[in-house]
PDB file of N, CA and C in Angstrom:
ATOM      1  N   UNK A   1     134.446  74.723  73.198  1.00  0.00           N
ATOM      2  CA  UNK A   1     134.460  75.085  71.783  1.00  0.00           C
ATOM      3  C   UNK A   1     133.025  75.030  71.257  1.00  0.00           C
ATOM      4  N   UNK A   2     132.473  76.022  70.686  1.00  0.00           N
ATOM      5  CA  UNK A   2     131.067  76.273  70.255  1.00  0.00           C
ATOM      6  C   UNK A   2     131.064  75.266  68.869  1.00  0.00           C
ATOM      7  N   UNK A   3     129.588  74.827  68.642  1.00  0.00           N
ATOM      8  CA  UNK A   3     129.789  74.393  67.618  1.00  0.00           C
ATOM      9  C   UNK A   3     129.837  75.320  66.135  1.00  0.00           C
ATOM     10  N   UNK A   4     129.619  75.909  65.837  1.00  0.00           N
ATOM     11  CA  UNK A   4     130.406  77.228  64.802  1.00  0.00           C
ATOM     12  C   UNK A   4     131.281  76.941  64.899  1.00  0.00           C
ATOM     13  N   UNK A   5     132.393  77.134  65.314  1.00  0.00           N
ATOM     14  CA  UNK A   5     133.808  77.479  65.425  1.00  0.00           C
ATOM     15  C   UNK A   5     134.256  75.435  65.380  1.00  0.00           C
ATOM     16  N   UNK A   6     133.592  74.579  65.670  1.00  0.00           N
ATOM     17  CA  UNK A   6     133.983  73.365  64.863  1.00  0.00           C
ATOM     18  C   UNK A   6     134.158  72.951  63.882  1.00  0.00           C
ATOM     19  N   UNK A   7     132.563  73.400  62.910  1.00  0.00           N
ATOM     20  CA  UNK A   7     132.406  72.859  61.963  1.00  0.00           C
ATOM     21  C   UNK A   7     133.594  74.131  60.852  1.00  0.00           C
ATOM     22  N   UNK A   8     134.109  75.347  61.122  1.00  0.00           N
ATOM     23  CA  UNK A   8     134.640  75.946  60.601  1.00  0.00           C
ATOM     24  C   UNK A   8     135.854  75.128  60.951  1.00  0.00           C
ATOM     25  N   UNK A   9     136.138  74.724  61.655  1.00  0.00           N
ATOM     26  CA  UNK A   9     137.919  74.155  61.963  1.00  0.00           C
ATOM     27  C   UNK A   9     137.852  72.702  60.824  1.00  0.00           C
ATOM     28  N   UNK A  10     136.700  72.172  61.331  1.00  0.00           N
ATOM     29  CA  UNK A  10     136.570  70.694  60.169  1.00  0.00           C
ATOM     30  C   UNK A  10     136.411  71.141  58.922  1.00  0.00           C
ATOM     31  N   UNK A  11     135.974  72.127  57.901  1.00  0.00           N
ATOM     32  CA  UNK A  11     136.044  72.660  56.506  1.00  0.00           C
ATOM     33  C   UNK A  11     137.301  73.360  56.373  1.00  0.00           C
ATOM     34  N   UNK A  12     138.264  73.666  57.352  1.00  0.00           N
ATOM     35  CA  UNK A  12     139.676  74.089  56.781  1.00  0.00           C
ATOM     36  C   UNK A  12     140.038  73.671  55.857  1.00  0.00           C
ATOM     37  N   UNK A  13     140.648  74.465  54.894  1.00  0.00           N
ATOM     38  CA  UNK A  13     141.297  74.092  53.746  1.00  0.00           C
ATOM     39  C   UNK A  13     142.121  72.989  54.055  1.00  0.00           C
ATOM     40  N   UNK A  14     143.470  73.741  54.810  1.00  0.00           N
ATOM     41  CA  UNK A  14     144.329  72.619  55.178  1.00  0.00           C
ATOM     42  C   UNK A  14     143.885  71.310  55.697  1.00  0.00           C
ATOM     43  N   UNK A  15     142.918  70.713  56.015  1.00  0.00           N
ATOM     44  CA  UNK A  15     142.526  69.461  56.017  1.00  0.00           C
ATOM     45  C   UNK A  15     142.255  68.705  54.870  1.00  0.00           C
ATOM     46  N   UNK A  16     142.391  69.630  54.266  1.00  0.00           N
ATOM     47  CA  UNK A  16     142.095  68.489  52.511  1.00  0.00           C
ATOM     48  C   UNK A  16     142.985  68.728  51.790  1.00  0.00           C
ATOM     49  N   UNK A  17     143.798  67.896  51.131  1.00  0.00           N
ATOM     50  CA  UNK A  17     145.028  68.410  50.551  1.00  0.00           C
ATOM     51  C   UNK A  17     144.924  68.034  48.915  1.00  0.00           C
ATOM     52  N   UNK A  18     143.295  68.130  48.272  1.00  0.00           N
ATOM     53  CA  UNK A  18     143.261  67.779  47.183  1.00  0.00           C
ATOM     54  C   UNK A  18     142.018  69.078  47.094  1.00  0.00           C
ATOM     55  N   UNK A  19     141.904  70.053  47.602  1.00  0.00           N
ATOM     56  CA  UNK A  19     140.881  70.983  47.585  1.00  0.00           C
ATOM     57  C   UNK A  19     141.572  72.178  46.926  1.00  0.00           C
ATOM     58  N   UNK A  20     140.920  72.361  45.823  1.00  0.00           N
ATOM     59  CA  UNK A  20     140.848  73.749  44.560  1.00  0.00           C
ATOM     60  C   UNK A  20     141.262  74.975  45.281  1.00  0.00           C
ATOM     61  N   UNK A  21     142.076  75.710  44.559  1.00  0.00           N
ATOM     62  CA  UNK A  21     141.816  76.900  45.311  1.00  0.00           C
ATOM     63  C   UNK A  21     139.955  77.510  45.258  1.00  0.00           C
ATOM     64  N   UNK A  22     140.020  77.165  44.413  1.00  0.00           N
ATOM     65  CA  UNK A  22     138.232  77.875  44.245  1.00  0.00           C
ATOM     66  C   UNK A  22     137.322  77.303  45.225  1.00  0.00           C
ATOM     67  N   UNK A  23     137.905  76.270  45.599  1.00  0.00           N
ATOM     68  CA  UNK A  23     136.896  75.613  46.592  1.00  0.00           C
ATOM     69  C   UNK A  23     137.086  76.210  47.939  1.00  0.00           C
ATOM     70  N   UNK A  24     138.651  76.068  47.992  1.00  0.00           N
ATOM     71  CA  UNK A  24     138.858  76.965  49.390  1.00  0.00           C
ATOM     72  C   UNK A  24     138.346  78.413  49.197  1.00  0.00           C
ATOM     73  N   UNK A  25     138.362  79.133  48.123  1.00  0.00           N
ATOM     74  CA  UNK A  25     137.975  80.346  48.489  1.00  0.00           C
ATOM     75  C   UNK A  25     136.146  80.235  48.878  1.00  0.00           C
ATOM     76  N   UNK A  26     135.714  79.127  48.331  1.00  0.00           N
ATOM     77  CA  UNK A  26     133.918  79.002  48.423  1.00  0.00           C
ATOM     78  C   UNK A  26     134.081  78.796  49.869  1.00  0.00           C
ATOM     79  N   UNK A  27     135.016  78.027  50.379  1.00  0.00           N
ATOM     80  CA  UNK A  27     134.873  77.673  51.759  1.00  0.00           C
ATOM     81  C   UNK A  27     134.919  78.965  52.686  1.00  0.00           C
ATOM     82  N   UNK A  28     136.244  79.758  52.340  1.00  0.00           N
ATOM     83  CA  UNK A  28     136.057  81.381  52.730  1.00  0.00           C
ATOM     84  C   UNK A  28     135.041  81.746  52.752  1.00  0.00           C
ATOM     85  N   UNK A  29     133.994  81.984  51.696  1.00  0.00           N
ATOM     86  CA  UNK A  29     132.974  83.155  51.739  1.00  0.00           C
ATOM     87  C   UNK A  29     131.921  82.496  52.617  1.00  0.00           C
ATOM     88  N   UNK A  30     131.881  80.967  52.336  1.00  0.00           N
ATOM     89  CA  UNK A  30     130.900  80.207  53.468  1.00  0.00           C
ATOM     90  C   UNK A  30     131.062  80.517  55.259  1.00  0.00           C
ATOM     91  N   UNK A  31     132.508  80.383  55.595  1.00  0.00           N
ATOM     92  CA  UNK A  31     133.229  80.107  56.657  1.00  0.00           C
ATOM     93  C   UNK A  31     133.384  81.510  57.648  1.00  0.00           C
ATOM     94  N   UNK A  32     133.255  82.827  56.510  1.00  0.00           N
ATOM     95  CA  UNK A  32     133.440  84.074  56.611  1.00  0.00           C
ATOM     96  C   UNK A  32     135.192  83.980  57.142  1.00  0.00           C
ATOM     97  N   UNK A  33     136.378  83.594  56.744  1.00  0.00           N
ATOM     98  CA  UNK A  33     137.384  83.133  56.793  1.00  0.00           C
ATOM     99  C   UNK A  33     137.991  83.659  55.128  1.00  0.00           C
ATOM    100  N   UNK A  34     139.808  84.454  55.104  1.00  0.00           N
ATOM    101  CA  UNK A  34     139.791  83.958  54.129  1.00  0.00           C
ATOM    102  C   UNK A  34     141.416  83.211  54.162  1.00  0.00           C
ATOM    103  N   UNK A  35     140.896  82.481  52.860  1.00  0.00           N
ATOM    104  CA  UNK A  35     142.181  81.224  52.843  1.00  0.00           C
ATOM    105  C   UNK A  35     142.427  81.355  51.132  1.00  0.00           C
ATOM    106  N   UNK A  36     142.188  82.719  50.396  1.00  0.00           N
ATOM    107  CA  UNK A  36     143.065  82.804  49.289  1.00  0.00           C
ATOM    108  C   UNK A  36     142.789  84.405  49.138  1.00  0.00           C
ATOM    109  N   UNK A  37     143.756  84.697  47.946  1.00  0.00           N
ATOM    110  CA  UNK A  37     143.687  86.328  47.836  1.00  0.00           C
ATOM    111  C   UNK A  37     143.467  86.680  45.971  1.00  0.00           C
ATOM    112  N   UNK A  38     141.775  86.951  45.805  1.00  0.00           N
ATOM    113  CA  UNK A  38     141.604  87.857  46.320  1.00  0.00           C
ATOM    114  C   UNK A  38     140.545  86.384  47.551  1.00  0.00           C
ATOM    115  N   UNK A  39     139.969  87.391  48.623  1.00  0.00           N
ATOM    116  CA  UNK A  39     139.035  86.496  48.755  1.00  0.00           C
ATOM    117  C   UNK A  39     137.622  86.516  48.897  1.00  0.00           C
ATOM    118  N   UNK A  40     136.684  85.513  48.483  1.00  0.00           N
ATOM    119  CA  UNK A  40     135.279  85.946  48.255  1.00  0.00           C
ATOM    120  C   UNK A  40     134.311  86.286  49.377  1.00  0.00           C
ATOM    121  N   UNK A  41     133.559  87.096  49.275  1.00  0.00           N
ATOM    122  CA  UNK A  41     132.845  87.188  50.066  1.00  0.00           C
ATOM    123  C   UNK A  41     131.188  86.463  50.101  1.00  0.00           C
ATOM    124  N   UNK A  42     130.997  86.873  48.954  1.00  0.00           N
ATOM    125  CA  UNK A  42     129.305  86.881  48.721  1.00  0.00           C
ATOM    126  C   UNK A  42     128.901  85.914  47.745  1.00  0.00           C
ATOM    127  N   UNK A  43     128.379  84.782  47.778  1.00  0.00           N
ATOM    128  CA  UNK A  43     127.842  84.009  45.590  1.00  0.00           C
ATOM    129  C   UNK A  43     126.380  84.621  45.391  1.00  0.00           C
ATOM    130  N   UNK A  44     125.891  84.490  44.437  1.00  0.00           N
ATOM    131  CA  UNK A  44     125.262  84.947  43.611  1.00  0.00           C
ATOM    132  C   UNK A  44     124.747  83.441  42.589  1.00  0.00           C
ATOM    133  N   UNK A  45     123.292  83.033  42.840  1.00  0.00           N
ATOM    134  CA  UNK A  45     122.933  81.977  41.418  1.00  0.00           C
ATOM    135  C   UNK A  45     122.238  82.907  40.974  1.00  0.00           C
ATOM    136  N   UNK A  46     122.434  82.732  39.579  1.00  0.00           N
ATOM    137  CA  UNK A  46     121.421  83.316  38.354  1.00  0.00           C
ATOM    138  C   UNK A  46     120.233  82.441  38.202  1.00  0.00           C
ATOM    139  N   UNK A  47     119.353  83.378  37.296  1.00  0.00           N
ATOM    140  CA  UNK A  47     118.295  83.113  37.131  1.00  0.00           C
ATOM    141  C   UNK A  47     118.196  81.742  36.302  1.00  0.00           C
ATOM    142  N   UNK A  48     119.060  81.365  35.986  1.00  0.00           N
ATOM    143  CA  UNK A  48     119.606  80.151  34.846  1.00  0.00           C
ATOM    144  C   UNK A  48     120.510  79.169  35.663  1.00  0.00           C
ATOM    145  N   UNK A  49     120.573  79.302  36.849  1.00  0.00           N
ATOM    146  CA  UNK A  49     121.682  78.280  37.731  1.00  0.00           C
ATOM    147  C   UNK A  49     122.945  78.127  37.296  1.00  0.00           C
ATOM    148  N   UNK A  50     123.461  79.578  37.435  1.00  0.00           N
ATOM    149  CA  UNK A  50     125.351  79.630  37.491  1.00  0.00           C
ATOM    150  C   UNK A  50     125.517  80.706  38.523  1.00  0.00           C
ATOM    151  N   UNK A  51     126.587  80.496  39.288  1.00  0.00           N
ATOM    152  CA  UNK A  51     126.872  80.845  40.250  1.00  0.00           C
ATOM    153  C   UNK A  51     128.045  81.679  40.025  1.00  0.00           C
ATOM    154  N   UNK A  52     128.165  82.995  40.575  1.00  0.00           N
ATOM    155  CA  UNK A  52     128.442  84.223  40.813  1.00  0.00           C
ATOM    156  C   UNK A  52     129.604  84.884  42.260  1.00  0.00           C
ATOM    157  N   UNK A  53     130.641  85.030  41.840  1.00  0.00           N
ATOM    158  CA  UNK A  53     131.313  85.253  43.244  1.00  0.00           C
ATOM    159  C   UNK A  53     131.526  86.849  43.231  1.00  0.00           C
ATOM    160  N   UNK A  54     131.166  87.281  44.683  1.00  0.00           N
ATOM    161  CA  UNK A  54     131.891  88.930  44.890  1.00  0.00           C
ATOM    162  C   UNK A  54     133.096  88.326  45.312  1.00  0.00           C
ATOM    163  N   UNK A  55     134.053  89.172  45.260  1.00  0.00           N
ATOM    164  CA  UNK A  55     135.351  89.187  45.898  1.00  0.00           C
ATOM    165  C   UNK A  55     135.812  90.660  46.900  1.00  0.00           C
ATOM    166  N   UNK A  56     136.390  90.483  48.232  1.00  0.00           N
ATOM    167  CA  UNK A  56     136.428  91.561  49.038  1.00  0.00           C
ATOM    168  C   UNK A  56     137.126  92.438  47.939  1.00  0.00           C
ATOM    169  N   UNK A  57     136.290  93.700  48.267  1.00  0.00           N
ATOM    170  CA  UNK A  57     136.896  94.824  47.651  1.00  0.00           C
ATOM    171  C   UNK A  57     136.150  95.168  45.888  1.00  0.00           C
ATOM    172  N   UNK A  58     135.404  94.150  45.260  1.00  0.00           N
ATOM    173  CA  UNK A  58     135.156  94.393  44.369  1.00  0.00           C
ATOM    174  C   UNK A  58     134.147  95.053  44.524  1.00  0.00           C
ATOM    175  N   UNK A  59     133.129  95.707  43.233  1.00  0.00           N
ATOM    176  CA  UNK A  59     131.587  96.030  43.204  1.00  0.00           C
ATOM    177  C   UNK A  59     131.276  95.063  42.135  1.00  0.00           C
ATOM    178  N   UNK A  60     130.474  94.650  42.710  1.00  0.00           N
ATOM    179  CA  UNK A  60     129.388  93.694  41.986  1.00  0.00           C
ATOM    180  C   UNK A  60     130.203  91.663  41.933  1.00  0.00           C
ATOM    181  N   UNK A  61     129.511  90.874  41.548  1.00  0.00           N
ATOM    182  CA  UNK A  61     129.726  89.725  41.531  1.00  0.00           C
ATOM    183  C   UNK A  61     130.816  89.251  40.004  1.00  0.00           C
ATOM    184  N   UNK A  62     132.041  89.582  39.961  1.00  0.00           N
ATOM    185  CA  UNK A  62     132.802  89.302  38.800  1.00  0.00           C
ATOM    186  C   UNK A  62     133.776  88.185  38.823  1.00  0.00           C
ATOM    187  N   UNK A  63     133.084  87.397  39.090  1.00  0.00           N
ATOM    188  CA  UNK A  63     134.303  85.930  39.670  1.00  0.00           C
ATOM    189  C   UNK A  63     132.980  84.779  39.042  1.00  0.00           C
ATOM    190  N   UNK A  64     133.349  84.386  38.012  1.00  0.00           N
ATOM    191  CA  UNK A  64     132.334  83.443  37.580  1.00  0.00           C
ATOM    192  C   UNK A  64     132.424  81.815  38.203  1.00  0.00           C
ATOM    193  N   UNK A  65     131.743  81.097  38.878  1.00  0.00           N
ATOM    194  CA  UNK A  65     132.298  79.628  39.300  1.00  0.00           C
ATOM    195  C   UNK A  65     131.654  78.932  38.508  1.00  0.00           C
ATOM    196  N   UNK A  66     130.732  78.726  37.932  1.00  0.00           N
ATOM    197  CA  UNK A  66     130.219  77.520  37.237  1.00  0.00           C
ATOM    198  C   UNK A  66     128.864  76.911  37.482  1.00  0.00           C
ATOM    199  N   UNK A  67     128.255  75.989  37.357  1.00  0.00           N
ATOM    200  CA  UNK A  67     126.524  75.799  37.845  1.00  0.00           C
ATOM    201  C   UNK A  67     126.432  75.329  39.023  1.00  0.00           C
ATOM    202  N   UNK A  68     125.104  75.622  39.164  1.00  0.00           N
ATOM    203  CA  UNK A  68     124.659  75.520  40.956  1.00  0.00           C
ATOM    204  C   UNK A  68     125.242  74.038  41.292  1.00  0.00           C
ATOM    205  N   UNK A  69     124.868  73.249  40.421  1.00  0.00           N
ATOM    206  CA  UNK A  69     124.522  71.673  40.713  1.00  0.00           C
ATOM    207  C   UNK A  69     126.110  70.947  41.045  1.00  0.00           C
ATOM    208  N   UNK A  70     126.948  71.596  39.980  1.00  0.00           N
ATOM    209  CA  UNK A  70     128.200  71.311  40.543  1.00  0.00           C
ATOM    210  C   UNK A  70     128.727  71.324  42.058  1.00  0.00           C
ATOM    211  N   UNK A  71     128.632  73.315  42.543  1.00  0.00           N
ATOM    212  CA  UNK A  71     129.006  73.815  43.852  1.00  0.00           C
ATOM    213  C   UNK A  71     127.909  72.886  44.797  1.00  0.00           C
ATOM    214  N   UNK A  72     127.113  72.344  44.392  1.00  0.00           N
ATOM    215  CA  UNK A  72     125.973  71.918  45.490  1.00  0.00           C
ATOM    216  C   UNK A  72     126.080  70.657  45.971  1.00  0.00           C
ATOM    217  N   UNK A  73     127.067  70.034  44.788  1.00  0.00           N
ATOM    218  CA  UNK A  73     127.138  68.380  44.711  1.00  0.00           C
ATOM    219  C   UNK A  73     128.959  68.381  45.352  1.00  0.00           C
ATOM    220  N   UNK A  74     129.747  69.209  45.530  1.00  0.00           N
ATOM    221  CA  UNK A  74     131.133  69.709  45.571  1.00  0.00           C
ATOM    222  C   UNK A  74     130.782  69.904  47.694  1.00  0.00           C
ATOM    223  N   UNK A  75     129.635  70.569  47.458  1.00  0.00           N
ATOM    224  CA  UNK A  75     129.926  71.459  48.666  1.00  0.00           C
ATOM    225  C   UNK A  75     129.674  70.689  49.805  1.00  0.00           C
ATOM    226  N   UNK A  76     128.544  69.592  49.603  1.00  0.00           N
ATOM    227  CA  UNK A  76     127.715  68.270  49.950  1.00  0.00           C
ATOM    228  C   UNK A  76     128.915  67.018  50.101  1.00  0.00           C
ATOM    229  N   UNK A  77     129.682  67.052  49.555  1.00  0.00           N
ATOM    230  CA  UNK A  77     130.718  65.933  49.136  1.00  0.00           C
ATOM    231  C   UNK A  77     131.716  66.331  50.356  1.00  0.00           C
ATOM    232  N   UNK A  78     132.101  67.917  50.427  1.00  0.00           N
ATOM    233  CA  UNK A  78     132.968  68.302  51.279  1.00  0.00           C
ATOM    234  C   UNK A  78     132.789  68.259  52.508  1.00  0.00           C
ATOM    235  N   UNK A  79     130.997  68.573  53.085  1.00  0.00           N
ATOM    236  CA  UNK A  79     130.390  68.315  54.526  1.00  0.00           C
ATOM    237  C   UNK A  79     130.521  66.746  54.718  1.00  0.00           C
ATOM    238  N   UNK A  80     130.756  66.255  54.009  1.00  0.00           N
ATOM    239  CA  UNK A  80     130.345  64.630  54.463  1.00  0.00           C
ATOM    240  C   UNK A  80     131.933  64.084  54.671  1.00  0.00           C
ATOM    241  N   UNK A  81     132.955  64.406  53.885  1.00  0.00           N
ATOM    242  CA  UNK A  81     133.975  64.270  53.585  1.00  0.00           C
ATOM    243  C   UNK A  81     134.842  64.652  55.633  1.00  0.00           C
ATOM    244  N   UNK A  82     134.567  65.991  55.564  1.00  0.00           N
ATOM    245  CA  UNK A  82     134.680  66.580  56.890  1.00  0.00           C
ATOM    246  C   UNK A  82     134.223  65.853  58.271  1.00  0.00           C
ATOM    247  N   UNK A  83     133.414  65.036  57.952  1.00  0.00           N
ATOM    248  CA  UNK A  83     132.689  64.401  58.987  1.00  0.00           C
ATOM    249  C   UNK A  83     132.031  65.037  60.204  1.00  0.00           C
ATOM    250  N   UNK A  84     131.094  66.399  59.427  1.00  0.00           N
ATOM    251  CA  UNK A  84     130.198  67.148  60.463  1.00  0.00           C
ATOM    252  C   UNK A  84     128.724  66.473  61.030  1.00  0.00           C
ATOM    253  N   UNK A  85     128.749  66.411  62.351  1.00  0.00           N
ATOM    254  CA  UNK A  85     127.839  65.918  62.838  1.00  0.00           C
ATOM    255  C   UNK A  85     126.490  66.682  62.186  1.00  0.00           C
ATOM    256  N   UNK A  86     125.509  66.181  62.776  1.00  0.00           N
ATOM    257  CA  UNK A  86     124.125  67.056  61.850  1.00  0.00           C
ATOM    258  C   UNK A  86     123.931  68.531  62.260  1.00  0.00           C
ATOM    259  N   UNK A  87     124.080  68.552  63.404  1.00  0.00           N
ATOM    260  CA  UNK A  87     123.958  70.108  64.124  1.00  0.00           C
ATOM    261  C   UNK A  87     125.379  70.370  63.484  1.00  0.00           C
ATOM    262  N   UNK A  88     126.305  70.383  62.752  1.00  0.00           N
ATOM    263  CA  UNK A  88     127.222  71.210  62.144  1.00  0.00           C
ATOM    264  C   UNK A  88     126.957  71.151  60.752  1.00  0.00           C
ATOM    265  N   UNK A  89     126.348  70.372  60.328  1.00  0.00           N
ATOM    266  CA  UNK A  89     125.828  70.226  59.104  1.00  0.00           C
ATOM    267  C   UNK A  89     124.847  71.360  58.755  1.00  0.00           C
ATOM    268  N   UNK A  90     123.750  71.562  59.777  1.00  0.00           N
ATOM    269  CA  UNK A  90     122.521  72.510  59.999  1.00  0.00           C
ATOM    270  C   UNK A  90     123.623  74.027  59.885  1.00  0.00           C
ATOM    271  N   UNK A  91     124.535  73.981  60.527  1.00  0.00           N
ATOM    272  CA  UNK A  91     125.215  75.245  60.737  1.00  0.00           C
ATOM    273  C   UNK A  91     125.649  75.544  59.618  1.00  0.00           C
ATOM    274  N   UNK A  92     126.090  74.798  59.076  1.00  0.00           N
ATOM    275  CA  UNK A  92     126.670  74.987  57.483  1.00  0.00           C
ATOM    276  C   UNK A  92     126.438  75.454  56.687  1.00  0.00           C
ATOM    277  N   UNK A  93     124.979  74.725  56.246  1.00  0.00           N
ATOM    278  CA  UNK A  93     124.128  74.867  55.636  1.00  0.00           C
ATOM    279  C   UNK A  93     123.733  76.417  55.503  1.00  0.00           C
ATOM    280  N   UNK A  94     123.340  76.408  56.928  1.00  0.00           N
ATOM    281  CA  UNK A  94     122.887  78.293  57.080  1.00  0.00           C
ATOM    282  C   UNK A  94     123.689  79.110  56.706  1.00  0.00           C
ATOM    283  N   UNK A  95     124.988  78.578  57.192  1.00  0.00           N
ATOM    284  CA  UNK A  95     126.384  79.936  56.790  1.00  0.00           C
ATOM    285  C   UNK A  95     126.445  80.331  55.398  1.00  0.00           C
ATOM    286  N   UNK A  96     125.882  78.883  54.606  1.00  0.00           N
ATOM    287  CA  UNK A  96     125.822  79.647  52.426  1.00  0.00           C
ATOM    288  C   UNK A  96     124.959  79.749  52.428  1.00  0.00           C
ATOM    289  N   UNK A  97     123.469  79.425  53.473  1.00  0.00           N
ATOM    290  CA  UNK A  97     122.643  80.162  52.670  1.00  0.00           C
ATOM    291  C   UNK A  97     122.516  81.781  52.864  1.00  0.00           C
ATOM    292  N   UNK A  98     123.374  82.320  53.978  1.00  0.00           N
ATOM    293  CA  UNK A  98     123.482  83.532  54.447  1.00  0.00           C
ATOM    294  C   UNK A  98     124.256  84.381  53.478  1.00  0.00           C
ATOM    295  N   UNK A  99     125.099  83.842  52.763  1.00  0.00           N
ATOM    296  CA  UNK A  99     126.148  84.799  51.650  1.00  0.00           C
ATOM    297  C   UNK A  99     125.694  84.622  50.351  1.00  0.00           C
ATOM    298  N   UNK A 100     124.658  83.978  50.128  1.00  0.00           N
ATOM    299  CA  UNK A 100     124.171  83.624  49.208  1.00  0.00           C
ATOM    300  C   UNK A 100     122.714  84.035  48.679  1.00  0.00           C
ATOM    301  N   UNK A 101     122.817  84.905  47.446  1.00  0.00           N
ATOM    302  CA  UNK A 101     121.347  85.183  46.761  1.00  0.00           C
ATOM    303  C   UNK A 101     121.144  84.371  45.819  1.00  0.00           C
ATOM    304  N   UNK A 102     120.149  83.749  45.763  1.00  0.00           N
ATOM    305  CA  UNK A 102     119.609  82.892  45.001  1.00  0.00           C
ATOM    306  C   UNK A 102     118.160  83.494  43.927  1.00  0.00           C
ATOM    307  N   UNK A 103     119.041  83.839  42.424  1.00  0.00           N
ATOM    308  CA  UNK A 103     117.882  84.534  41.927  1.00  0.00           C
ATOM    309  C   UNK A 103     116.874  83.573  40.928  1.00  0.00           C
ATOM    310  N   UNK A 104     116.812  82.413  41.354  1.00  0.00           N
ATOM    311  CA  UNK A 104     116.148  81.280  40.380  1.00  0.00           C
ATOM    312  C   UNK A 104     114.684  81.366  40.960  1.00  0.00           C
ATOM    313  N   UNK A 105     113.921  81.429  40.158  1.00  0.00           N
ATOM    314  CA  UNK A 105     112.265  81.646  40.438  1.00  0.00           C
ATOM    315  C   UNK A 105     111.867  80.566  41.181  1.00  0.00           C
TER     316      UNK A 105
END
């Protein structure tokens, strides 16, 4: 089992049984997985730190989530929660920063 395909099995929704749908869908667009409908693909921070969801099938980012600091302190809570070693942690990490534009100067 590669480590990718771990740290995606340890962020399953179904392992947390107190996790948002919104969170599972953040976990989707992170995970490239989806686990709600519609489901997201892409976030988006603004220039002001609020965060922005595409959803498959939409144009443009129309799924509003709320400020960076929240999803960052949420998303951080959930890797640790999961109990990803550091090299799945590193993987993680990369997978939002890959779906993710960050338009803050």
């Amino acid at each position: 089992m590669s480590s990718l395909h771990t740290w995606q099995v340890k962020l399953h929704p179904g392992r947390f049984s107190a996790m948002s749908p919104m969170m599972a869908a953040l976990v989707g667009a992170v995970t490239g997985k989806t686990y709600t409908d519609p489901a997201l693909r892409r976030l988006h921070v603004t220039s002001d730190g609020f965060v922005l969801a595409e959803a498959e099938g939409d144009i443009g980012a129309n799924h509003w989530i709320g400020e960076w600091e929240n999803w960052d302190r949420n998303w951080r809570t959930l890797l640790s929660a999961a109990g990803l070693t550091d090299d799945e942690r590193q993987q993680a990490e990369a997978a939002r920063a890959a779906v993710t534009t960050d338009w803050r100067a």
